[in-house]
PDB file of N, CA and C in Angstrom:
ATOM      1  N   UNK A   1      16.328  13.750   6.056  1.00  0.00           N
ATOM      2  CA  UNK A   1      15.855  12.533   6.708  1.00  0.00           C
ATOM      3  C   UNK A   1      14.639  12.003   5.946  1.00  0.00           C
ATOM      4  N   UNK A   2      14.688  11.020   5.641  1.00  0.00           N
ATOM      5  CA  UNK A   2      13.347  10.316   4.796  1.00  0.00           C
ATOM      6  C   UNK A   2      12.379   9.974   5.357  1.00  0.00           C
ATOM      7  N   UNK A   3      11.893   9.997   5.280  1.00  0.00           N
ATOM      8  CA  UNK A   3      10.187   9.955   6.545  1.00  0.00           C
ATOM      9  C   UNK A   3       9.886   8.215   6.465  1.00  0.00           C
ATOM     10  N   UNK A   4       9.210   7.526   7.592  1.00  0.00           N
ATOM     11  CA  UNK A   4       9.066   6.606   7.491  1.00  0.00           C
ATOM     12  C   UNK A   4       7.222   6.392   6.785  1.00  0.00           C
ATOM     13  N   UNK A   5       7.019   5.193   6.374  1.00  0.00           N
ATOM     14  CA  UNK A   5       5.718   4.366   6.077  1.00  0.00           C
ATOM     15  C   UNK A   5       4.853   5.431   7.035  1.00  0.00           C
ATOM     16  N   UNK A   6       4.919   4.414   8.520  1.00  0.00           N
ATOM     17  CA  UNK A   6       4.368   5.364   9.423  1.00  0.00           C
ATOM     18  C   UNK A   6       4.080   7.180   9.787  1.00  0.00           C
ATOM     19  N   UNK A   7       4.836   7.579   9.409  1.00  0.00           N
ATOM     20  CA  UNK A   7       5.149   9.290   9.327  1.00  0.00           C
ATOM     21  C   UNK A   7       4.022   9.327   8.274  1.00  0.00           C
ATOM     22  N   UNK A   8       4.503   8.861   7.226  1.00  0.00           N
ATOM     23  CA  UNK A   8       3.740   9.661   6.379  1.00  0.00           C
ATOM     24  C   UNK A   8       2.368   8.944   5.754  1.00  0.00           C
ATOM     25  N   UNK A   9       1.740   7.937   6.253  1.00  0.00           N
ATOM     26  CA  UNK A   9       1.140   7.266   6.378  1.00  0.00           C
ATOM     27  C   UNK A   9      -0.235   6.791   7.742  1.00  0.00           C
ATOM     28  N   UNK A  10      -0.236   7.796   8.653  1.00  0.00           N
ATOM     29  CA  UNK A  10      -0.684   7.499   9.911  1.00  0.00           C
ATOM     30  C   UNK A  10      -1.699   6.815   9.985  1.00  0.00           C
ATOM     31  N   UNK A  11      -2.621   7.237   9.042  1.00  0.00           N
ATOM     32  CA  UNK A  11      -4.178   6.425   9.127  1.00  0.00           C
ATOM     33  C   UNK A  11      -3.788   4.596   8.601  1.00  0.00           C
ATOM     34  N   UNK A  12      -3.297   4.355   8.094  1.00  0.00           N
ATOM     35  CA  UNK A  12      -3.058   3.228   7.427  1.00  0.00           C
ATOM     36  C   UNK A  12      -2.710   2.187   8.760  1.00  0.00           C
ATOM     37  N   UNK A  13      -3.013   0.992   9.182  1.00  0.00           N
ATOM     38  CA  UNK A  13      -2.142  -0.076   9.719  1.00  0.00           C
ATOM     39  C   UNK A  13      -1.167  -0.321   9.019  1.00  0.00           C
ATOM     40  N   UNK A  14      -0.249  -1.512  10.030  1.00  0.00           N
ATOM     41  CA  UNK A  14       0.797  -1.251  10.069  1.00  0.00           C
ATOM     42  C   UNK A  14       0.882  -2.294   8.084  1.00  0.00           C
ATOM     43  N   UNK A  15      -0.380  -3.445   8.525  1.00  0.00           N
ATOM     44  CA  UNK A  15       0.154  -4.269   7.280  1.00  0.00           C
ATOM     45  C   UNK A  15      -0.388  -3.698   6.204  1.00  0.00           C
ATOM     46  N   UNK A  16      -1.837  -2.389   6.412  1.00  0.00           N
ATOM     47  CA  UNK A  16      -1.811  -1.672   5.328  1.00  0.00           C
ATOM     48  C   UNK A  16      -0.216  -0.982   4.336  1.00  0.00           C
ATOM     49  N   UNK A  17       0.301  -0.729   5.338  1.00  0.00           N
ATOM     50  CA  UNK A  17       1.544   0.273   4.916  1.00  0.00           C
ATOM     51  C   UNK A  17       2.062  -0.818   4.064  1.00  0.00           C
ATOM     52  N   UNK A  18       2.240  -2.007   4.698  1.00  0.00           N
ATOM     53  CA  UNK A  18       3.315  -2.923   4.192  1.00  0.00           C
ATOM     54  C   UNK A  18       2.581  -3.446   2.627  1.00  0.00           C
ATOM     55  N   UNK A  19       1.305  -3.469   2.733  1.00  0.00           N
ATOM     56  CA  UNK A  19       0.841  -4.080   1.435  1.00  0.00           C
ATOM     57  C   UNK A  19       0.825  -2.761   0.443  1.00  0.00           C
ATOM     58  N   UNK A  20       0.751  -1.703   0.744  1.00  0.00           N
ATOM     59  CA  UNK A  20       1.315  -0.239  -0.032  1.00  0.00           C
ATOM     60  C   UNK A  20       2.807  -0.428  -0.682  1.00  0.00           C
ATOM     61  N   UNK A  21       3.584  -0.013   0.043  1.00  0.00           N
ATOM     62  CA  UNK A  21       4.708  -0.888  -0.215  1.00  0.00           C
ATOM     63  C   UNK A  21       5.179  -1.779  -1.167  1.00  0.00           C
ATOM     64  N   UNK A  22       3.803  -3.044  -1.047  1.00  0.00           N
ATOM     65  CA  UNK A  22       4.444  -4.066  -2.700  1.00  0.00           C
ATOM     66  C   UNK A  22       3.636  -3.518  -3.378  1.00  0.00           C
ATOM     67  N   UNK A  23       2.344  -2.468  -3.407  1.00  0.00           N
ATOM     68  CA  UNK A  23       2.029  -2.235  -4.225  1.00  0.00           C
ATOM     69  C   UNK A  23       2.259  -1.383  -5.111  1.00  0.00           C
ATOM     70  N   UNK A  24       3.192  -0.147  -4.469  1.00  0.00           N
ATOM     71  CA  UNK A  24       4.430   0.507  -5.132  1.00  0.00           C
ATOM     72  C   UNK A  24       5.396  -0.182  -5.499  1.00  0.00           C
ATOM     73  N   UNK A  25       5.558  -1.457  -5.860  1.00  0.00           N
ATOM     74  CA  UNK A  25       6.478  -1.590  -6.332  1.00  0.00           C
ATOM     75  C   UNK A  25       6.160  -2.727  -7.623  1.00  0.00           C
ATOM     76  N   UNK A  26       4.711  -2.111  -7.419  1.00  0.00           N
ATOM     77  CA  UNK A  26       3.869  -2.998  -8.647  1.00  0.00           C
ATOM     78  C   UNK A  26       3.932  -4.540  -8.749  1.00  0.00           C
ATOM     79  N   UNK A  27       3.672  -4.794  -7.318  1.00  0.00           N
ATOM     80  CA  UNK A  27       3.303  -6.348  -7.669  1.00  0.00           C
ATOM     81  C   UNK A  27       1.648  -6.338  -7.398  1.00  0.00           C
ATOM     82  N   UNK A  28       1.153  -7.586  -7.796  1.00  0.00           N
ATOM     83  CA  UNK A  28      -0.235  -7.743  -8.233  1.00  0.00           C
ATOM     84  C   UNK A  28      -0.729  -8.474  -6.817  1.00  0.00           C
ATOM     85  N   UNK A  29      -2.283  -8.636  -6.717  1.00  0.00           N
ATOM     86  CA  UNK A  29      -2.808  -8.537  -5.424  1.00  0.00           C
ATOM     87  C   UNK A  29      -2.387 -10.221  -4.912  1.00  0.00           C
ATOM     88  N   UNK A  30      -2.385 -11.362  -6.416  1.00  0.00           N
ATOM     89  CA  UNK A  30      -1.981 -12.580  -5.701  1.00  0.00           C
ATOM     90  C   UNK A  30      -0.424 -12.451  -5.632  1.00  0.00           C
ATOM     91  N   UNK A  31       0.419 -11.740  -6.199  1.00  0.00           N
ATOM     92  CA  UNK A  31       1.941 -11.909  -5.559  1.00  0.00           C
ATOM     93  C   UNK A  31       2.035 -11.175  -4.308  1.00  0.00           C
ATOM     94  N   UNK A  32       1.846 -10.435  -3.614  1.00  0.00           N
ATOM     95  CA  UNK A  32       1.245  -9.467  -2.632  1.00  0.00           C
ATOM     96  C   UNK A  32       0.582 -10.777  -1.805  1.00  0.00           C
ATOM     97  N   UNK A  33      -0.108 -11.489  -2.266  1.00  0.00           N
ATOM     98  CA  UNK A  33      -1.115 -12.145  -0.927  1.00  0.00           C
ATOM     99  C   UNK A  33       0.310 -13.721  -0.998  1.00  0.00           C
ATOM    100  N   UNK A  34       1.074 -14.092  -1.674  1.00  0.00           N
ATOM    101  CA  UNK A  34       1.711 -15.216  -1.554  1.00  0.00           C
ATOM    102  C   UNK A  34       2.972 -14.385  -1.009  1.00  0.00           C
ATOM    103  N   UNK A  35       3.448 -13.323  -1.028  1.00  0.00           N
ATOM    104  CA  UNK A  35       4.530 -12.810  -0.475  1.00  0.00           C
ATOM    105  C   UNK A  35       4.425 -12.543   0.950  1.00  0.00           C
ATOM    106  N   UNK A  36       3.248 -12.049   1.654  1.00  0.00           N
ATOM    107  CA  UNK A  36       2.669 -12.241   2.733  1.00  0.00           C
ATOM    108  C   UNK A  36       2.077 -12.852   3.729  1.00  0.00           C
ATOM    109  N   UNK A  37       1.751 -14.135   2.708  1.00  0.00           N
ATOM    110  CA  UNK A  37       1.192 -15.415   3.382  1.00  0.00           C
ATOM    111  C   UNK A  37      -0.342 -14.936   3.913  1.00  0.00           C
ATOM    112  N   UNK A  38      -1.081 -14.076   2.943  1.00  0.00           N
ATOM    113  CA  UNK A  38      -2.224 -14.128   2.923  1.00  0.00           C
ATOM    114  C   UNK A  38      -3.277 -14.575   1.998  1.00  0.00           C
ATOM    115  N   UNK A  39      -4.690 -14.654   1.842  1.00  0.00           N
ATOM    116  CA  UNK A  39      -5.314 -15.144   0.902  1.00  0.00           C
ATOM    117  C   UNK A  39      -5.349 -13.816   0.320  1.00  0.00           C
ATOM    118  N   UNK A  40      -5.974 -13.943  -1.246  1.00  0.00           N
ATOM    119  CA  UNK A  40      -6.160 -12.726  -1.834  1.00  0.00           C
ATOM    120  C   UNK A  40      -7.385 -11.626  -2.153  1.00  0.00           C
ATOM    121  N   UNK A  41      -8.272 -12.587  -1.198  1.00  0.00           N
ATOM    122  CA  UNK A  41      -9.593 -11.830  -0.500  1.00  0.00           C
ATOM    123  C   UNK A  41      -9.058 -10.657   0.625  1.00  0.00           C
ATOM    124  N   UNK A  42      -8.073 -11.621   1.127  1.00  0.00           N
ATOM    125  CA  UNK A  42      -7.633 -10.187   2.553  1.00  0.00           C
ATOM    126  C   UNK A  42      -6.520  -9.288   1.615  1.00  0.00           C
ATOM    127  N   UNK A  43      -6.097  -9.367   0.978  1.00  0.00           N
ATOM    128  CA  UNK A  43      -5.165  -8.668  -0.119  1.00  0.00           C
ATOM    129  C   UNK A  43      -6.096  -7.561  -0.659  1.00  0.00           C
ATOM    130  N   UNK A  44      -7.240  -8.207  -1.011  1.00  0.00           N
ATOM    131  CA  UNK A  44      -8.109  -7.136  -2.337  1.00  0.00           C
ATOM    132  C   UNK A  44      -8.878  -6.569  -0.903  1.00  0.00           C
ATOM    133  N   UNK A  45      -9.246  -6.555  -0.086  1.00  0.00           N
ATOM    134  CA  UNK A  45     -10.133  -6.085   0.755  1.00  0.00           C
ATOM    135  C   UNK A  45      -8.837  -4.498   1.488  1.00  0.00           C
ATOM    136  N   UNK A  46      -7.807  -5.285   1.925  1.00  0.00           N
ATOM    137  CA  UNK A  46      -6.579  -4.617   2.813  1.00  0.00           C
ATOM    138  C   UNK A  46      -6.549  -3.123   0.995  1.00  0.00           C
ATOM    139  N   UNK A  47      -6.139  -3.708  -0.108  1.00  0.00           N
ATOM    140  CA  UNK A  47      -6.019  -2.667  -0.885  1.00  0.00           C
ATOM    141  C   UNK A  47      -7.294  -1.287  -0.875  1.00  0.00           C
ATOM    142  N   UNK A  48      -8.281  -2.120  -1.399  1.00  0.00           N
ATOM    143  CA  UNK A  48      -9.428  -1.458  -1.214  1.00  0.00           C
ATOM    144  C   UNK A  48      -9.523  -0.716   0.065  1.00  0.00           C
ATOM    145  N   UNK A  49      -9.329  -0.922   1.007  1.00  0.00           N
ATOM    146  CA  UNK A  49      -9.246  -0.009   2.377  1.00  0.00           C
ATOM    147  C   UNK A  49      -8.087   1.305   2.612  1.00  0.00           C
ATOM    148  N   UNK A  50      -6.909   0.820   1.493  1.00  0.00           N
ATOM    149  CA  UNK A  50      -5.923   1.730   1.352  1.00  0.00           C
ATOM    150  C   UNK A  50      -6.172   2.723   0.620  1.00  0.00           C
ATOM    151  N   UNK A  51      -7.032   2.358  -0.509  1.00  0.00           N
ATOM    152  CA  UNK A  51      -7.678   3.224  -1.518  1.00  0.00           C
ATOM    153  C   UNK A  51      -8.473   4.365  -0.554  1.00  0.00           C
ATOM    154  N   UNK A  52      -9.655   3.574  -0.141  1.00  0.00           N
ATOM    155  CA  UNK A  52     -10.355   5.066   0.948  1.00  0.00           C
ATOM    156  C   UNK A  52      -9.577   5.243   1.603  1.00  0.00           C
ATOM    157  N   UNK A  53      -8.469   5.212   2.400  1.00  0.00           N
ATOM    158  CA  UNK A  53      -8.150   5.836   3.549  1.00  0.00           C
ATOM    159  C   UNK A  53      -7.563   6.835   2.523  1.00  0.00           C
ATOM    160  N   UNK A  54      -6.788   6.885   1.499  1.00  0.00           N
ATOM    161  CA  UNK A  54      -5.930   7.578   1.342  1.00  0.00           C
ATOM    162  C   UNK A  54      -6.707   8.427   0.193  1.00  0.00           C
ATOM    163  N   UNK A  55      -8.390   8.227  -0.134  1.00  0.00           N
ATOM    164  CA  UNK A  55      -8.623   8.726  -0.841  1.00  0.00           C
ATOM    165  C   UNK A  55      -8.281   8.708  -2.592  1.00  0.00           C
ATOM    166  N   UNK A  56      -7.768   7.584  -2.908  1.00  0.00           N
ATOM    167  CA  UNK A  56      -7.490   7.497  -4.486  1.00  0.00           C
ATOM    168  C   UNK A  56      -8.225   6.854  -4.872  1.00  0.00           C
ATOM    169  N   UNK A  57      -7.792   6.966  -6.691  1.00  0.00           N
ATOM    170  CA  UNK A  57      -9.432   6.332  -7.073  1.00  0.00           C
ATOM    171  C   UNK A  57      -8.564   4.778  -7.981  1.00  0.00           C
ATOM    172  N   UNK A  58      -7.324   4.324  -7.513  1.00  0.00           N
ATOM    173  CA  UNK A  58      -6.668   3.090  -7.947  1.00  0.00           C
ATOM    174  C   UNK A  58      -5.391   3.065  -7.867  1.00  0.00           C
ATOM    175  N   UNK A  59      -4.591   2.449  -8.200  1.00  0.00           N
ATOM    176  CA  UNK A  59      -3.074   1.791  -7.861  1.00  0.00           C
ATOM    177  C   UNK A  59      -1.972   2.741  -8.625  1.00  0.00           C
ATOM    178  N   UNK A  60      -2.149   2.924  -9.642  1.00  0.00           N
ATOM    179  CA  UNK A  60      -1.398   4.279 -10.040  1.00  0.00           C
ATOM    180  C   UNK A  60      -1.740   5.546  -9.477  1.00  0.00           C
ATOM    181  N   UNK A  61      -2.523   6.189  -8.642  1.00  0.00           N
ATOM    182  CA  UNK A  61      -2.900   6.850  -7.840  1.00  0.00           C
ATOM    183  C   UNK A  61      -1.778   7.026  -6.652  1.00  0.00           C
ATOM    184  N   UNK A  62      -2.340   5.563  -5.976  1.00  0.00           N
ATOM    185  CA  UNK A  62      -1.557   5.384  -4.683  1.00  0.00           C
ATOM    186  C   UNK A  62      -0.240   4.931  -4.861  1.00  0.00           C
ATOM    187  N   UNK A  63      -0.066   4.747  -6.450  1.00  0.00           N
ATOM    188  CA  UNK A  63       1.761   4.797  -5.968  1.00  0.00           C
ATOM    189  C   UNK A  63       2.200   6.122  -6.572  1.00  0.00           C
ATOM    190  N   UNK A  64       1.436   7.374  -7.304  1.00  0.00           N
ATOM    191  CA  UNK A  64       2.139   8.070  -7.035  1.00  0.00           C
ATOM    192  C   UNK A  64       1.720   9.125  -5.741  1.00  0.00           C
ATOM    193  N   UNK A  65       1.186   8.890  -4.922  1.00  0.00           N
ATOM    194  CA  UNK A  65       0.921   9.547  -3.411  1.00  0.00           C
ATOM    195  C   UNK A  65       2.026   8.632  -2.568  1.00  0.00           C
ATOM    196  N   UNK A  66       2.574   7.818  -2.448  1.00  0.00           N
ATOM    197  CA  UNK A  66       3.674   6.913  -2.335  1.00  0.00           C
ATOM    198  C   UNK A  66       5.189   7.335  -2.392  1.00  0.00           C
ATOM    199  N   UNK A  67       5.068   7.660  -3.700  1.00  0.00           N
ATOM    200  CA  UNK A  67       6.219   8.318  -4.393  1.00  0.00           C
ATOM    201  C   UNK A  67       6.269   9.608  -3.801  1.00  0.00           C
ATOM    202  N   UNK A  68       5.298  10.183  -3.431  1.00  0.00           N
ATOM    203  CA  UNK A  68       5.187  11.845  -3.098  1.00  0.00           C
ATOM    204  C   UNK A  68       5.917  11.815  -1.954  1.00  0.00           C
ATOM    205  N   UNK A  69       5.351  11.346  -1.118  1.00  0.00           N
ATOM    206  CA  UNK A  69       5.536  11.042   0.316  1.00  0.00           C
ATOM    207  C   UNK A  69       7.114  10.323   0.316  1.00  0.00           C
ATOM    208  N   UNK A  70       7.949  10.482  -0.481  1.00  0.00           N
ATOM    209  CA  UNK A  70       8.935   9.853  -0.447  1.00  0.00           C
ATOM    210  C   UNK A  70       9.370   8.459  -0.317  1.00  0.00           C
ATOM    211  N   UNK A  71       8.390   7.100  -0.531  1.00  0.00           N
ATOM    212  CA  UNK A  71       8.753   6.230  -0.303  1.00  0.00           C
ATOM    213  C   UNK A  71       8.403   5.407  -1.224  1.00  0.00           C
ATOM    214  N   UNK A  72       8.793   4.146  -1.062  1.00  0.00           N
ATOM    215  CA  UNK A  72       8.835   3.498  -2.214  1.00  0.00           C
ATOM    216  C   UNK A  72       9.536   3.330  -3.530  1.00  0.00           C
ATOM    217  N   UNK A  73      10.791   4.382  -3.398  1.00  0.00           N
ATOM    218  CA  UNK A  73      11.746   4.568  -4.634  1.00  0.00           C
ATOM    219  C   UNK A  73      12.798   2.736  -4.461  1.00  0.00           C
TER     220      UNK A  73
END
């Protein structure tokens, strides 16, 4: 069974998870903020918050803690 966002993700909100998500799949913080219909202040702020929660020190980091966690393939 593949674990969900949520499962393996708990500390994160829900649109944290979701902006994890494009960011495993390597899109950049303004395709991420126009895919979402956000500005890219709340994009770079929402990343940056994903970073501490999850403890990494940048985006190849958190996509491979992403990848670990089974998601994002």
């Amino acid at each position: 069974m593949r674990p969900t966002p949520a499962d393996a993700f708990p500390q994160l909100s829900d649109r944290e998870r979701k902006i994890l998500s494009l960011v495993a799949q390597h899109l950049t913080n303004p395709e991420i903020a126009r895919r979402l219909e956000l500005s890219e202040n709340t994009v770079r702020n929402n990343v940056s918050n994903i970073f501490t929660k999850l403890q990494v020190a940048g985006r190849a980091e958190a996509i491979i803690r992403t990848r670990d966690a089974g998601l994002g393939r």
